[in-house]
N, C-alpha and C. Protein backbone atom coordinates (compact mmCIF):
# COMPACT_ATOMS: atom_id res chain seq x y z
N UNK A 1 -0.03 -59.57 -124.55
CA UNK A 1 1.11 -58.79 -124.17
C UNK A 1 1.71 -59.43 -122.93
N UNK A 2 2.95 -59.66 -122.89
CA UNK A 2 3.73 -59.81 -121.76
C UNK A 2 4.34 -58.54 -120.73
N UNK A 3 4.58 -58.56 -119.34
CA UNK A 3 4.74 -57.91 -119.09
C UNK A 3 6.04 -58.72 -117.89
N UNK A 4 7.47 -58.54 -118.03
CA UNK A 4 7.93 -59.22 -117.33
C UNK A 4 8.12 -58.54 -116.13
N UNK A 5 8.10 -59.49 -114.63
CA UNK A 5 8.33 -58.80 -113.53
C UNK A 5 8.94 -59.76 -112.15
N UNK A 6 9.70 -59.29 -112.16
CA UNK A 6 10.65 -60.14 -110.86
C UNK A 6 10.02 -60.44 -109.58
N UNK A 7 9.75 -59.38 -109.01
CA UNK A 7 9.17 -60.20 -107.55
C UNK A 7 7.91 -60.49 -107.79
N UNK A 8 7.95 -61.50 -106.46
CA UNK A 8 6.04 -62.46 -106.99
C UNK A 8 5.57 -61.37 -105.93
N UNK A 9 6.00 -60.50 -105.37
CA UNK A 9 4.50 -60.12 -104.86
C UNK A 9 3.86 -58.37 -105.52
N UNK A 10 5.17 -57.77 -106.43
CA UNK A 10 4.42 -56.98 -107.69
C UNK A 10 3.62 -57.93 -108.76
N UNK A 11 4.17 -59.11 -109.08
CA UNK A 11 3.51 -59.49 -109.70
C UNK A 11 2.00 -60.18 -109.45
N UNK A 12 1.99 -60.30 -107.87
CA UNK A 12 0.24 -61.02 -107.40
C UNK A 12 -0.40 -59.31 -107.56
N UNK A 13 -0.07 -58.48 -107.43
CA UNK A 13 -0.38 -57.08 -107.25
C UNK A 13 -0.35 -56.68 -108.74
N UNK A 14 0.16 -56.60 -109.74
CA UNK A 14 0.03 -56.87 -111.17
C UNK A 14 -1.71 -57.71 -111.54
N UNK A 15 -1.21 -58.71 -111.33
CA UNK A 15 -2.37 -60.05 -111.76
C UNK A 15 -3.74 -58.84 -110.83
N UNK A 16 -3.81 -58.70 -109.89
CA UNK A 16 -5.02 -58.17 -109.29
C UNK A 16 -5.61 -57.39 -109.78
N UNK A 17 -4.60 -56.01 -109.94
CA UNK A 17 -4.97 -55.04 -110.93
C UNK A 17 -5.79 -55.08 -112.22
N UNK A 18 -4.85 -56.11 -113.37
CA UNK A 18 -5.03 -55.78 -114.34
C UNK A 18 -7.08 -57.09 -114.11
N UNK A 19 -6.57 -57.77 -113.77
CA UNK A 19 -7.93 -58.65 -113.75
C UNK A 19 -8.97 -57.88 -112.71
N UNK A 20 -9.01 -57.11 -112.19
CA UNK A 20 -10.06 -55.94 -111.79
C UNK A 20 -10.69 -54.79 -112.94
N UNK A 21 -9.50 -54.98 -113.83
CA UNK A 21 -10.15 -53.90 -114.66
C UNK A 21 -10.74 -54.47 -115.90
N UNK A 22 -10.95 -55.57 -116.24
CA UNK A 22 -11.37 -56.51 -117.20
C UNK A 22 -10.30 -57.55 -118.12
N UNK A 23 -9.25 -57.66 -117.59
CA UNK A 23 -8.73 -58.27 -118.53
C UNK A 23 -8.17 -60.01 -117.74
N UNK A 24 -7.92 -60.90 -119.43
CA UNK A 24 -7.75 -62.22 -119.01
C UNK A 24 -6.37 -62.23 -118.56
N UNK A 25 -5.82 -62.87 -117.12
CA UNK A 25 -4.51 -62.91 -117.02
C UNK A 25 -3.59 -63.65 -116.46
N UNK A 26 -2.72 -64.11 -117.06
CA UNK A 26 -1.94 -65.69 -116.43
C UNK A 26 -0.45 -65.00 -116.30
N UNK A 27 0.19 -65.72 -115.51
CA UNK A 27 1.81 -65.79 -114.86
C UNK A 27 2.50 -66.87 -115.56
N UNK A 28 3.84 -66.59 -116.09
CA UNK A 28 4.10 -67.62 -116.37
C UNK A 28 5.57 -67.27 -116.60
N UNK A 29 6.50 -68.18 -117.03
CA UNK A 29 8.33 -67.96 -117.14
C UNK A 29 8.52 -68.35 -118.26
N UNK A 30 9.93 -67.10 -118.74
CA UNK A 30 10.10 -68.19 -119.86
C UNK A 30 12.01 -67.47 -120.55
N UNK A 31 12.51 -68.39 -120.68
CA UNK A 31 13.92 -67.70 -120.89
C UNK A 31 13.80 -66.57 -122.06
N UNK A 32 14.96 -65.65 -121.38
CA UNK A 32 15.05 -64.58 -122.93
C UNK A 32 15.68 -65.05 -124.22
N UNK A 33 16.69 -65.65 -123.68
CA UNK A 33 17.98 -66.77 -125.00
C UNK A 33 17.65 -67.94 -124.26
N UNK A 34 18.02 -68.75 -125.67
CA UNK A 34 18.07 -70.53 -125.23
C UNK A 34 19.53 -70.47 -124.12
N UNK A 35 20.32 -69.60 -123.86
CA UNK A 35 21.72 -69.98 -123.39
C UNK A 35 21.55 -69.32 -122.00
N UNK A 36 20.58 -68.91 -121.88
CA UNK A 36 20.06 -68.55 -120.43
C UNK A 36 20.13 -69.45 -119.37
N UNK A 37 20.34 -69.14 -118.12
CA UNK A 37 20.35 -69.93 -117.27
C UNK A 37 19.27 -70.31 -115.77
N UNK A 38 18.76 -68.77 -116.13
CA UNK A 38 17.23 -68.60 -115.57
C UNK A 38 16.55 -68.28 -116.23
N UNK A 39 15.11 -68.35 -115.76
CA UNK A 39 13.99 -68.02 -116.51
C UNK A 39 13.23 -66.56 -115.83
N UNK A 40 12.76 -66.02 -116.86
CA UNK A 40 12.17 -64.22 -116.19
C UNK A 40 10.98 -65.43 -116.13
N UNK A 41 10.24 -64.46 -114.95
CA UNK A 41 9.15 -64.37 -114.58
C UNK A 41 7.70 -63.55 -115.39
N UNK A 42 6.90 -63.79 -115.95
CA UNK A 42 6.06 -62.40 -116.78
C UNK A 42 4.73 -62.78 -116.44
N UNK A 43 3.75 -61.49 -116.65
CA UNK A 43 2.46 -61.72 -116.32
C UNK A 43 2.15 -61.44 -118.08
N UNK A 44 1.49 -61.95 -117.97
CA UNK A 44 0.57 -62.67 -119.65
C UNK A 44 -0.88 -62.03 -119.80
N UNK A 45 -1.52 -60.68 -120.21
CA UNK A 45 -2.99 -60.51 -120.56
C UNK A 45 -3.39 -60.18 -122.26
N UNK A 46 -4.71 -61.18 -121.90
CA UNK A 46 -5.70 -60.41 -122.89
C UNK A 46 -6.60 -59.61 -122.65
N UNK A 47 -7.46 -58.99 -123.59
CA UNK A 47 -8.43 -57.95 -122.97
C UNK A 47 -9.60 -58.82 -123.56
N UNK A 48 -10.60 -58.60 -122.88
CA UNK A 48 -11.90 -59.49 -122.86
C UNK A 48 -12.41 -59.54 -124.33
N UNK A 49 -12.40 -58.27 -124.58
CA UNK A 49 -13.26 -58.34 -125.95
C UNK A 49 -12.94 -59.52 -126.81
N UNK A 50 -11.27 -59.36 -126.88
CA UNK A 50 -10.34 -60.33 -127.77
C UNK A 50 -10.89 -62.19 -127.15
N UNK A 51 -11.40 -62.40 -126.55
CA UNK A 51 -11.44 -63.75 -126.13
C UNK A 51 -12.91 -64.19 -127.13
N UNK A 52 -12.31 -65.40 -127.45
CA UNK A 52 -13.75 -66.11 -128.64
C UNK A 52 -14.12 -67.24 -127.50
N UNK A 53 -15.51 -66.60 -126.83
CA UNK A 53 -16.54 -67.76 -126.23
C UNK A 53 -17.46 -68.53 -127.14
N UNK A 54 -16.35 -70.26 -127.17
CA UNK A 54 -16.86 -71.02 -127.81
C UNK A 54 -18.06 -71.63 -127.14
N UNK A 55 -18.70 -71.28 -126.03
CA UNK A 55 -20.30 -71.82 -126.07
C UNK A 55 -20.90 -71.09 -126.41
N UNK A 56 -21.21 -69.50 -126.54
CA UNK A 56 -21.91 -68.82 -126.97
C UNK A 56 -22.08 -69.00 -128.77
N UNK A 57 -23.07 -68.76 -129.01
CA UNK A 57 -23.93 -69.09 -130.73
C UNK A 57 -23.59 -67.66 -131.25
N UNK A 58 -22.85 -67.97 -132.62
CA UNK A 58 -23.19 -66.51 -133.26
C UNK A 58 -24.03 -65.56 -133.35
N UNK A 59 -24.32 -64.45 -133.04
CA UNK A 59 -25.49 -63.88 -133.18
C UNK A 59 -26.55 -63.63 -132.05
N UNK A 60 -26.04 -64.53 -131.14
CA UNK A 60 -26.81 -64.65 -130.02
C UNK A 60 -26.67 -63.33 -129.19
N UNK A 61 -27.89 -62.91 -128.54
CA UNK A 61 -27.94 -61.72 -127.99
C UNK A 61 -27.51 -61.96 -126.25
N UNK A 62 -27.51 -61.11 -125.28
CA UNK A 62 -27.24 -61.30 -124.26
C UNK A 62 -25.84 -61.23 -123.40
N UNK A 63 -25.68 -61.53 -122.20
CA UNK A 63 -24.34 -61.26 -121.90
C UNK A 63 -23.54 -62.46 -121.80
N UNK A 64 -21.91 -61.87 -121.94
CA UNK A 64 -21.10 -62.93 -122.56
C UNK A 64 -20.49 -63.90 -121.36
């Protein structure tokens, strides 16, 4: 999910939040139309469960 947000310092306050409460989360820009002339700003999460840890073995017990 994206979440777009203009100033960087809701958005360092965004990023803190949501990665305190378990989730994966990156910043990043990206135009709404190609005919745009700036780019929005958005914070980017996944939620943990959703992430596939490729060192961990199928089946394997323990924490992730």
């Amino acid at each position: 999910m994206k979440i777009r947000c203009i100033n960087a310092a809701d958005r360092d306050a965004l990023v803190v939040i949501l990665a305190k409460n378990g989730y994966t989360v990156r910043q990043g820009k990206s135009k709404l139309s190609p005919g745009d002339a700036k780019a929005t700003s958005y914070v980017e999460l996944v939620e943990r469960e959703d992430i596939i840890h490729a060192d961990r073995k199928p089946g394997a017990d323990g924490p992730v």
